[in-house]
C-alpha atoms as a PDB file:
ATOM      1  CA  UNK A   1      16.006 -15.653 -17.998  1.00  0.00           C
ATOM      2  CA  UNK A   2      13.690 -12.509 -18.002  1.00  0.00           C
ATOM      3  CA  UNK A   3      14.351 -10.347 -14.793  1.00  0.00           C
ATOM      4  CA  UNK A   4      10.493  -9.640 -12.975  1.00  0.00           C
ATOM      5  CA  UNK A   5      10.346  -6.102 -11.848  1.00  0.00           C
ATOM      6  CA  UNK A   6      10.917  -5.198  -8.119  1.00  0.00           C
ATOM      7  CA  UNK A   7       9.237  -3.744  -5.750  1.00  0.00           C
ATOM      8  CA  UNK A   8      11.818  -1.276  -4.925  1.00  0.00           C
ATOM      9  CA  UNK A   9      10.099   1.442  -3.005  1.00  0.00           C
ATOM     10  CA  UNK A  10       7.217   3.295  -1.902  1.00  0.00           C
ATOM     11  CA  UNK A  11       6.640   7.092  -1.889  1.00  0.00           C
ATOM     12  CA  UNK A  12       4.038   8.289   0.970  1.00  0.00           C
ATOM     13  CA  UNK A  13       3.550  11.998   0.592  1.00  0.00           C
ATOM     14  CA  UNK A  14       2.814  13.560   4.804  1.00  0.00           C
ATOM     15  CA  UNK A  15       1.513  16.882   5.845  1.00  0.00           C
ATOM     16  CA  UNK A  16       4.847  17.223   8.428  1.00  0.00           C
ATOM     17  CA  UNK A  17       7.715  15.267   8.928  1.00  0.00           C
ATOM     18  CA  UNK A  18       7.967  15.471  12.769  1.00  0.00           C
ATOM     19  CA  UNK A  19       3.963  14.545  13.361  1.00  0.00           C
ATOM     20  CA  UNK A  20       4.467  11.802  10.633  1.00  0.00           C
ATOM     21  CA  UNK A  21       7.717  10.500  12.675  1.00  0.00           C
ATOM     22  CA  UNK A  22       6.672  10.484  15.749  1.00  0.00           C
ATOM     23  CA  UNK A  23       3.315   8.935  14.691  1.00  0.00           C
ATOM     24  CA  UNK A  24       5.422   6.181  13.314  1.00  0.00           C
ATOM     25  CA  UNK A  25       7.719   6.278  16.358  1.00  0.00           C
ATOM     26  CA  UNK A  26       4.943   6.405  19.152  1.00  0.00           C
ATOM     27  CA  UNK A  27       2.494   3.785  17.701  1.00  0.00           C
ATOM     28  CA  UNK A  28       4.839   1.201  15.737  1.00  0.00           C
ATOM     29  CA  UNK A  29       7.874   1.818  17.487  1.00  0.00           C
ATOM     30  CA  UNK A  30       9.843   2.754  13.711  1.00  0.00           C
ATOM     31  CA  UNK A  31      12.623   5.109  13.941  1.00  0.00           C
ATOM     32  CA  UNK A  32      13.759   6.233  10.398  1.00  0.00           C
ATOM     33  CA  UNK A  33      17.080   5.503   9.354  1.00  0.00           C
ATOM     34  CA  UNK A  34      17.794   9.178   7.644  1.00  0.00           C
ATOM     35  CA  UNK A  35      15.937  12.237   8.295  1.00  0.00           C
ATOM     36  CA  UNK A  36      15.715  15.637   6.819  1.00  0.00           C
ATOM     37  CA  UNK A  37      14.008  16.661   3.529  1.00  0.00           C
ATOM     38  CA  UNK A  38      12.476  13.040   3.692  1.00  0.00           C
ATOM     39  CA  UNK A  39      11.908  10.529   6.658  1.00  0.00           C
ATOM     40  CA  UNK A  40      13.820   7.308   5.471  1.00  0.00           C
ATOM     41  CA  UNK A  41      12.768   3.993   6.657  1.00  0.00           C
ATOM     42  CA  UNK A  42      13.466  -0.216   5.784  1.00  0.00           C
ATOM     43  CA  UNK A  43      10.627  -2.228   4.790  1.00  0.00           C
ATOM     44  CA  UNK A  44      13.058  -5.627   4.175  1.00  0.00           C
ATOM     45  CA  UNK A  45      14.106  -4.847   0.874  1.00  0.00           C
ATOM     46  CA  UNK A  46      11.578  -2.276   0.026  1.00  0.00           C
ATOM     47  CA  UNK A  47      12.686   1.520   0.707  1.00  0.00           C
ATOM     48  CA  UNK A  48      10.083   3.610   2.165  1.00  0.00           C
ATOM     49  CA  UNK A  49      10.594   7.632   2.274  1.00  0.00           C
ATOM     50  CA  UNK A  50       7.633   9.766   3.869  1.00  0.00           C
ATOM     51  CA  UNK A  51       7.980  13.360   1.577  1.00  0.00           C
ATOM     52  CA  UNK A  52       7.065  16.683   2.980  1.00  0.00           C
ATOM     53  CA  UNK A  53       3.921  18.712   1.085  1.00  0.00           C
ATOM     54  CA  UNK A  54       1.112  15.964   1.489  1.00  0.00           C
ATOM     55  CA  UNK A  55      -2.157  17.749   1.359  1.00  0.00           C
ATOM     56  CA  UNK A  56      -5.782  15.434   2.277  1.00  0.00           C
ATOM     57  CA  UNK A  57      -6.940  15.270  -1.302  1.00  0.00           C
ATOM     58  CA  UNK A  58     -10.852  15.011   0.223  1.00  0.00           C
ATOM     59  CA  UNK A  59     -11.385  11.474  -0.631  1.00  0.00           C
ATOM     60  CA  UNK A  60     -12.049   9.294   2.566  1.00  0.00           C
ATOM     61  CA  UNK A  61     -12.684   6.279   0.364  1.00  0.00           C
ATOM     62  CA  UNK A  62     -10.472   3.237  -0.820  1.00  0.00           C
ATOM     63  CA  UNK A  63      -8.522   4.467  -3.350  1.00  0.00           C
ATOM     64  CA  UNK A  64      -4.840   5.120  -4.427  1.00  0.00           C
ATOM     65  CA  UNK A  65      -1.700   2.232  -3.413  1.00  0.00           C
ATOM     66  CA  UNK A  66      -1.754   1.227  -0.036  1.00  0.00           C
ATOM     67  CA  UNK A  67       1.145  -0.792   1.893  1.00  0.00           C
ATOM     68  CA  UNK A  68       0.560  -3.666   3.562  1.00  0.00           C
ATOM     69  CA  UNK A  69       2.458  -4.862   6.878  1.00  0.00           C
ATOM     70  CA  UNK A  70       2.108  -8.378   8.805  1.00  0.00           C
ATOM     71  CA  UNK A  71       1.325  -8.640  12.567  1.00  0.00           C
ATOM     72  CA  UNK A  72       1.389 -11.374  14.949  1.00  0.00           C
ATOM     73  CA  UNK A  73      -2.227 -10.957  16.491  1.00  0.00           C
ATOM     74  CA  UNK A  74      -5.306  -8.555  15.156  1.00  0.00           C
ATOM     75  CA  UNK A  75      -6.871  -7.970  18.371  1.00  0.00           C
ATOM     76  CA  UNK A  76      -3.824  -6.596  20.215  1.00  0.00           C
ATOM     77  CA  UNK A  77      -3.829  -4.744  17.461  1.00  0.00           C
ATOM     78  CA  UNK A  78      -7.267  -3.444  16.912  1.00  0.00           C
ATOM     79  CA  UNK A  79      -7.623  -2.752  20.372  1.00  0.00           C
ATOM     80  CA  UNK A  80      -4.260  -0.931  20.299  1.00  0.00           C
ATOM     81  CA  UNK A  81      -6.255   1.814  17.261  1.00  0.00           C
ATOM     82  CA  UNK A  82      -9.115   1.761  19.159  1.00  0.00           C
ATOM     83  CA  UNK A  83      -8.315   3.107  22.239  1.00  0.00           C
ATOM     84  CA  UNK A  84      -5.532   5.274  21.158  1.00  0.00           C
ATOM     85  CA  UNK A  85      -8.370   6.969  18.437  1.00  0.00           C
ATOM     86  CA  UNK A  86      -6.501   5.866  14.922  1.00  0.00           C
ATOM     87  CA  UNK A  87      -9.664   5.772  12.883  1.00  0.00           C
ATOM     88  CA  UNK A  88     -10.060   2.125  11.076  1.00  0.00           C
ATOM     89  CA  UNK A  89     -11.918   2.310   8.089  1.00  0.00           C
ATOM     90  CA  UNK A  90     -11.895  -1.494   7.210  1.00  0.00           C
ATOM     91  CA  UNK A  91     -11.485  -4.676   8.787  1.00  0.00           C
ATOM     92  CA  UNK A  92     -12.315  -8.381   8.262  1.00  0.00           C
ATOM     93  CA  UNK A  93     -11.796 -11.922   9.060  1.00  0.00           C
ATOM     94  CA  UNK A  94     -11.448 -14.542   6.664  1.00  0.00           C
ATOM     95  CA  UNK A  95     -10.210 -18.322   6.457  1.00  0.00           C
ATOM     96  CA  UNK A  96      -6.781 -17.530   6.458  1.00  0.00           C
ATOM     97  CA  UNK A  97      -6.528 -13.901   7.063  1.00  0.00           C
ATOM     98  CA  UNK A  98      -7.457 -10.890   9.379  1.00  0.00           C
ATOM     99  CA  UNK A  99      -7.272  -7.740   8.401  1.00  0.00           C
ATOM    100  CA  UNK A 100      -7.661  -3.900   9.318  1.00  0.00           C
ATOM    101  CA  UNK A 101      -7.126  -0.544   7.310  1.00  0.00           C
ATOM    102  CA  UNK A 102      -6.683   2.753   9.070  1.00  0.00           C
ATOM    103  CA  UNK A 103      -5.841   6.114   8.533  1.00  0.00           C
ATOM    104  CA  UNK A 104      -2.453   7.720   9.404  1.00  0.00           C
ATOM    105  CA  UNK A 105      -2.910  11.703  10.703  1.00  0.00           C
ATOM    106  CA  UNK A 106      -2.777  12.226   6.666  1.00  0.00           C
ATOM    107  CA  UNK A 107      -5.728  10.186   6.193  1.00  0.00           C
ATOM    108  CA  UNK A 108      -3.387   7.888   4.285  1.00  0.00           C
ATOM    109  CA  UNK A 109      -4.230   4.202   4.543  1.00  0.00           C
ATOM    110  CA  UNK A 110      -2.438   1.725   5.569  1.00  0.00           C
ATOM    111  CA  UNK A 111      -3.150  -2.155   6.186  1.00  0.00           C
ATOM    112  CA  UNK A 112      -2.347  -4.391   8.874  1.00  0.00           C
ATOM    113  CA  UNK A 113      -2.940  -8.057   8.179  1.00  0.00           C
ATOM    114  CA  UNK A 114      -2.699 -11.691   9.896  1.00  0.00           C
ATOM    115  CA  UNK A 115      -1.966 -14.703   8.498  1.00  0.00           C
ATOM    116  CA  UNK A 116      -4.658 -17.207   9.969  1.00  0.00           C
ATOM    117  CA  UNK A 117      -5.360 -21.275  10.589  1.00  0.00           C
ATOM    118  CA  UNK A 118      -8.354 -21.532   7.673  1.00  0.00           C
ATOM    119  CA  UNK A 119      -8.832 -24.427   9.859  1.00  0.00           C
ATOM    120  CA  UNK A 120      -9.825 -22.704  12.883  1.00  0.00           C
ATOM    121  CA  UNK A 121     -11.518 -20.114  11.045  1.00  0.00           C
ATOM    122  CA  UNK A 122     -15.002 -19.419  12.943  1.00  0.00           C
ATOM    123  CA  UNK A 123     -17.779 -17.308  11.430  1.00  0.00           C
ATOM    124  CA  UNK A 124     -18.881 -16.120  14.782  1.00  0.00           C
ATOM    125  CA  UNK A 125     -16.177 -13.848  15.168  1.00  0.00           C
ATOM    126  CA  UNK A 126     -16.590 -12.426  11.350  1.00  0.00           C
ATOM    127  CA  UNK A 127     -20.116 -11.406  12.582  1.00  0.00           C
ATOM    128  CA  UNK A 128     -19.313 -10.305  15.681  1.00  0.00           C
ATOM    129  CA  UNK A 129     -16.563  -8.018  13.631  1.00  0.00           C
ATOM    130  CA  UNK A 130     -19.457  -6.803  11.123  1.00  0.00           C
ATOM    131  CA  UNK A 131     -22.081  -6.183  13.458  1.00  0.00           C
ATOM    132  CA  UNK A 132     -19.934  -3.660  15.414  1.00  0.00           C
ATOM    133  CA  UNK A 133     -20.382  -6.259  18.873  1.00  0.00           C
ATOM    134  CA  UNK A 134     -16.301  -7.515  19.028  1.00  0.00           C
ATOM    135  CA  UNK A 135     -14.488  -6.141  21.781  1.00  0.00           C
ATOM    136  CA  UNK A 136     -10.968  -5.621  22.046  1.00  0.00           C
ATOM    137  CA  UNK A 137      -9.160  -4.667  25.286  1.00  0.00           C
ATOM    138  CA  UNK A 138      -7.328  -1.784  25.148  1.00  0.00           C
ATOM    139  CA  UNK A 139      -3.151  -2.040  24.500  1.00  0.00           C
ATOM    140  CA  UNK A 140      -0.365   0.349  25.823  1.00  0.00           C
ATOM    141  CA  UNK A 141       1.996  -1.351  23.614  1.00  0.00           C
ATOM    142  CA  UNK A 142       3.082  -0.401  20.236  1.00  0.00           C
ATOM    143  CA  UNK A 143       2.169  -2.478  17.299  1.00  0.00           C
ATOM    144  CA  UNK A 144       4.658  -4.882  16.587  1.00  0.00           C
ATOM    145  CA  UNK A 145       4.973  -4.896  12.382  1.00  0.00           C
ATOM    146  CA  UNK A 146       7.184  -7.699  11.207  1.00  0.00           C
ATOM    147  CA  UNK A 147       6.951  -6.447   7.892  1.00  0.00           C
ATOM    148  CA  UNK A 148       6.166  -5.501   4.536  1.00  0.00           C
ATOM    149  CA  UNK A 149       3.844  -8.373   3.438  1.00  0.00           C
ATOM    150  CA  UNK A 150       2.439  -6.372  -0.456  1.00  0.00           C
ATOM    151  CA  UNK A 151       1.102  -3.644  -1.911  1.00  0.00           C
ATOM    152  CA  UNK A 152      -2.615  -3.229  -2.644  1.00  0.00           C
ATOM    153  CA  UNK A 153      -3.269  -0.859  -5.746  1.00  0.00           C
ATOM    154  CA  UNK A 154      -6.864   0.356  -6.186  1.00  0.00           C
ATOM    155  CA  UNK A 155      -8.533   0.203  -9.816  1.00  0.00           C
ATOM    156  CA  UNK A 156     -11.296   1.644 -11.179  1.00  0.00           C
ATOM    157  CA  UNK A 157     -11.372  -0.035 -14.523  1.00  0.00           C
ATOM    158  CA  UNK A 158      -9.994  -3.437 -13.299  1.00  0.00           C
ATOM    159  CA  UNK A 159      -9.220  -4.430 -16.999  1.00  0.00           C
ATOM    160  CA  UNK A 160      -6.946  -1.546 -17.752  1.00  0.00           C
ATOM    161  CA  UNK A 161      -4.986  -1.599 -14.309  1.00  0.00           C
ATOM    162  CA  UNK A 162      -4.484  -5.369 -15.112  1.00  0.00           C
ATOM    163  CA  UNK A 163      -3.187  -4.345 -18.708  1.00  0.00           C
ATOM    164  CA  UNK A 164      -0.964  -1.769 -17.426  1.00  0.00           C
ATOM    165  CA  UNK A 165       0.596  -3.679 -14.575  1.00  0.00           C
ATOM    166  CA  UNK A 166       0.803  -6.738 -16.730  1.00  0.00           C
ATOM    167  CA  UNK A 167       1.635  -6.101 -20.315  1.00  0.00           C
ATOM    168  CA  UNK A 168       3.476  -2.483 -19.805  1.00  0.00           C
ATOM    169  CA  UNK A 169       5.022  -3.294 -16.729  1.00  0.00           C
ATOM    170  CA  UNK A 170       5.519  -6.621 -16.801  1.00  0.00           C
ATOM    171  CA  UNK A 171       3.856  -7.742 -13.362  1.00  0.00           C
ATOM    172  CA  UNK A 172       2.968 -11.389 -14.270  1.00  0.00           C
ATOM    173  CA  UNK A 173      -0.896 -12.119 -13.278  1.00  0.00           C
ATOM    174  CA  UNK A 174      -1.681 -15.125 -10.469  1.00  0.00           C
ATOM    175  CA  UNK A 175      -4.098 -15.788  -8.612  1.00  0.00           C
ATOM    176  CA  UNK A 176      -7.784 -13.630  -9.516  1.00  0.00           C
ATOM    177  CA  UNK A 177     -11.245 -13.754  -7.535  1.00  0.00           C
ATOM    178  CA  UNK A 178     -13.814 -11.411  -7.002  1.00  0.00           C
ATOM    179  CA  UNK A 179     -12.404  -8.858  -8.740  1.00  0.00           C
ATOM    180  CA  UNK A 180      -9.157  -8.788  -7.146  1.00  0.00           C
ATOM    181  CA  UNK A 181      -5.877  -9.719  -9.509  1.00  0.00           C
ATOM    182  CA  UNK A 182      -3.018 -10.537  -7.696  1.00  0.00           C
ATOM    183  CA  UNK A 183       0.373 -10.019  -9.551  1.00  0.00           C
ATOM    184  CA  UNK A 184       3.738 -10.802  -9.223  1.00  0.00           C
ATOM    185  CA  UNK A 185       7.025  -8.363  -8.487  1.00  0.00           C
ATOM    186  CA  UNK A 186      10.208 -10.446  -7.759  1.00  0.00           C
ATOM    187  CA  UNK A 187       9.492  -9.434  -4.126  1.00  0.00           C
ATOM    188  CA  UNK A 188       6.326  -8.536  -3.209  1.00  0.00           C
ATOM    189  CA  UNK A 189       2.666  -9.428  -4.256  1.00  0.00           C
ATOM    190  CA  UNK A 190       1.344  -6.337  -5.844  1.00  0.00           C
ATOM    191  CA  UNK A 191      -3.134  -6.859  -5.793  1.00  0.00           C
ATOM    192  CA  UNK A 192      -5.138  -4.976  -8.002  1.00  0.00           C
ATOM    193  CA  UNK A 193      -8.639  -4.229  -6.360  1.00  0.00           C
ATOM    194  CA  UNK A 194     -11.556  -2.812  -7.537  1.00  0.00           C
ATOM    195  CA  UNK A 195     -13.159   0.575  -6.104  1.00  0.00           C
ATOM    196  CA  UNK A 196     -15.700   3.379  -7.016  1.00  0.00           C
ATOM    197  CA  UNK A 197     -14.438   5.925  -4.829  1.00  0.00           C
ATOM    198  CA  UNK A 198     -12.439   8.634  -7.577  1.00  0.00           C
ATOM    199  CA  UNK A 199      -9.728  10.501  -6.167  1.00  0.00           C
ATOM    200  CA  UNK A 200     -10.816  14.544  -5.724  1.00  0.00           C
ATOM    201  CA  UNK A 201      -7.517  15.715  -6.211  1.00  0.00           C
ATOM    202  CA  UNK A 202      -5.406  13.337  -8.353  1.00  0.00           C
ATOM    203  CA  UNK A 203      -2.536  15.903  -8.584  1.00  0.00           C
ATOM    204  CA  UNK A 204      -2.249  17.326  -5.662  1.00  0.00           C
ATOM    205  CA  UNK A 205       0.363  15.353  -3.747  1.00  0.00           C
ATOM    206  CA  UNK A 206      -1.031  12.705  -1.055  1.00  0.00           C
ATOM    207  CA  UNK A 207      -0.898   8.976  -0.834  1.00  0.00           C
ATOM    208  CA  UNK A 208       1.629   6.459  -1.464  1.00  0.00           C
ATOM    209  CA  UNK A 209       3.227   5.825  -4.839  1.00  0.00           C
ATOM    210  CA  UNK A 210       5.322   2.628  -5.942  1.00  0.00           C
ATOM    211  CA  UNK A 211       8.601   2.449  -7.216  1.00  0.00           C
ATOM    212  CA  UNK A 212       9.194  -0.163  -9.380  1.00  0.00           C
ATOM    213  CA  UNK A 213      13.278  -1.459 -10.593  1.00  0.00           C
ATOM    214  CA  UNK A 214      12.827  -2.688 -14.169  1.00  0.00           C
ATOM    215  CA  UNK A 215      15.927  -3.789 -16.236  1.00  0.00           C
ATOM    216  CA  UNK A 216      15.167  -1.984 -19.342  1.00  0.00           C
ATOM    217  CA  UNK A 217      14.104   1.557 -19.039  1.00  0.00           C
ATOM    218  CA  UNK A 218      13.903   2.235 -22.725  1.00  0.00           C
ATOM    219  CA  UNK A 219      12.025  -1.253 -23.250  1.00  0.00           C
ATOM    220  CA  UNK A 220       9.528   0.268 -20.780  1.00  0.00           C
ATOM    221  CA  UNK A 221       9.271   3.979 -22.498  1.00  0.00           C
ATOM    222  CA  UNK A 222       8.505   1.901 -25.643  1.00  0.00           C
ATOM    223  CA  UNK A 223       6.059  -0.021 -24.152  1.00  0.00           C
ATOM    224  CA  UNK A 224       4.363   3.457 -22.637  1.00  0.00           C
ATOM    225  CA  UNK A 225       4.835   5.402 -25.931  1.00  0.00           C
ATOM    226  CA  UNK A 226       2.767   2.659 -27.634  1.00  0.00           C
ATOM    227  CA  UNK A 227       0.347   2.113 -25.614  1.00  0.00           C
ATOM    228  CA  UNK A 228      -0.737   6.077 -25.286  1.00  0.00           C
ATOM    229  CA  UNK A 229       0.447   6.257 -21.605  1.00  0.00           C
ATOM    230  CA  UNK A 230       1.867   9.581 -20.349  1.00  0.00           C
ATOM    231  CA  UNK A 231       5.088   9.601 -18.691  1.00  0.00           C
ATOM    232  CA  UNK A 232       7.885  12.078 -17.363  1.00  0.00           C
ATOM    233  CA  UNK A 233      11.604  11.169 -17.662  1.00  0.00           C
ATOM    234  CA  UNK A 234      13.808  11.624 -14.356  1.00  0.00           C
ATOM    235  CA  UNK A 235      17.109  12.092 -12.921  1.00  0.00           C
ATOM    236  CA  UNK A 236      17.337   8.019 -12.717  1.00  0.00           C
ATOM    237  CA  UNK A 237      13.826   6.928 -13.790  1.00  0.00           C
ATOM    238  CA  UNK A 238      10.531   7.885 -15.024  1.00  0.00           C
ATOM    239  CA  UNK A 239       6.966   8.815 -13.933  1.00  0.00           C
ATOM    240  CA  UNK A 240       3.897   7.594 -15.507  1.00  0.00           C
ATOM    241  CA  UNK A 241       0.319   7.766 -14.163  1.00  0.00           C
ATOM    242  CA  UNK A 242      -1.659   4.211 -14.412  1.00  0.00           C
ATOM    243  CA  UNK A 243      -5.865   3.775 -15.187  1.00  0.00           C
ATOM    244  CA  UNK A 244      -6.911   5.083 -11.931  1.00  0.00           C
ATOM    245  CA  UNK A 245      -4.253   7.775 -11.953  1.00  0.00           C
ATOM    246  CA  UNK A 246      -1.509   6.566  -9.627  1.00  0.00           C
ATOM    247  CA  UNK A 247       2.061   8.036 -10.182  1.00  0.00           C
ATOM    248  CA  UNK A 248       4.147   5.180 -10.823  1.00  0.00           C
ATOM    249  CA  UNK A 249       8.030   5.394 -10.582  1.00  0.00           C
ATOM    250  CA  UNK A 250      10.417   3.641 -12.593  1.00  0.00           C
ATOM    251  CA  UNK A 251      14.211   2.891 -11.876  1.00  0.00           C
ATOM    252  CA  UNK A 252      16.645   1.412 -13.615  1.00  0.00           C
ATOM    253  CA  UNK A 253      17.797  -2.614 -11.739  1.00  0.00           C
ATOM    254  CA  UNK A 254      21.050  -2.404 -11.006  1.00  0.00           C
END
């Protein structure tokens, strides 16, 4: 039976360690579990390390991979950003699903999304949302995260992201609608999105990057090699840039 890739880490680049941690520490109540040259933390089975040298690449737009976490209850939560000034830049409601993305002190997003009733879904509260007139009281409380729920990866030529994650990778493809591809890790839901924002500084370090276990390295430098797709050999992996210009890292499954 073919082994899916995992989902085995993300990469978010920060400006300074302490601010980043005690960001983290202050507003989400996440300690790390090493520090030092990086800021380790547990997202289940996903390994997240902040890394010093992030620089705001100028780009204020969606754009770039984004993590995901689930919480219990978006207004707590939205009223928690609000009134402690952590700029959101998105939010919606939806049959099924709330959701907010906001900036760390980076300007790196990050999403915060609740599972819904579609049931007791009511389109007075989407408009209220989009026409700036919801009101959320203001929280002393951390946000609670209960975890890492998937990773949203930004596209601007939806196609070739989707032929990169898919064929190269090896992300199967489920569900698709308007213009968002969700695919498959062995751990994670990994959604493709479309945007037009272009990143002002694609090699200056910022953002988050994935890092993906596959079980055949040397499959997967094959599959680069023919397929024109630059990529950098590591200590234990390799480094390849998808369509929109995401670093990608590779390790090998244990």
């Amino acid at each position: 039976m073919t082994q899916l890739p995992r989902l085995a880490g993300l990469k978010t680049y920060v400006s300074d360690l302490d601010a980043a941690r005690a960001f983290w520490r202050a507003h989400f109540d996440l300690t790390p579990l090493a520090t030092g040259d990086t800021l380790r933390y547990a997202l289940g089975d996903v390994a997240w390390e902040m890394l010093p040298g992030g620089r705001f690449c100028g780009t204020r737009g969606p754009h770039g991979a984004m993590p995901v976490f689930s919480i219990d209850d978006f207004g707590r939560a939205r009223g928690y950003l609000i009134a402690h000034d952590i700029p959101i830049v998105f939010e919606e409601m939806m049959p099924g699903m709330s959701l907010m993305v906001f900036l760390d002190p980076d300007n790196n997003p990050f999403e915060l999304a609740q599972e819904t009733d579609p049931g007791a879904w009511d389109i007075s509260q989407r408009k209220a949302l989009r026409t700036k007139r919801r009101r959320d009281a203001p929280q002393a409380q951390p946000i609670r995260l209960l975890g890492f729920s998937e990773l949203t990866i930004y596209a601007h030529d939806i196609t070739a992201s989707v032929n990169f994650y898919r064929d190269v990778i090896g992300l199967p493809v489920g569900l698709s609608y308007f213009a968002h591809v969700h695919l498959v890790a062995e751990n994670a839901p990994v959604v493709l999105r479309t945007t037009r924002w272009r990143c002002k500084a694609p090699h200056q370090p910022h953002g988050t990057e994935p890092v993906f276990a596959v079980p055949d390295l040397d499959a997967l430098t094959k599959r680069l090699r023919a397929t024109g797709v630059t990529w950098v050999r590591r200590d234990s992996g390799l480094t390849a840039r998808d369509p929109a210009g995401i670093q990608v890292h590779f390790v090998r499954r244990s």
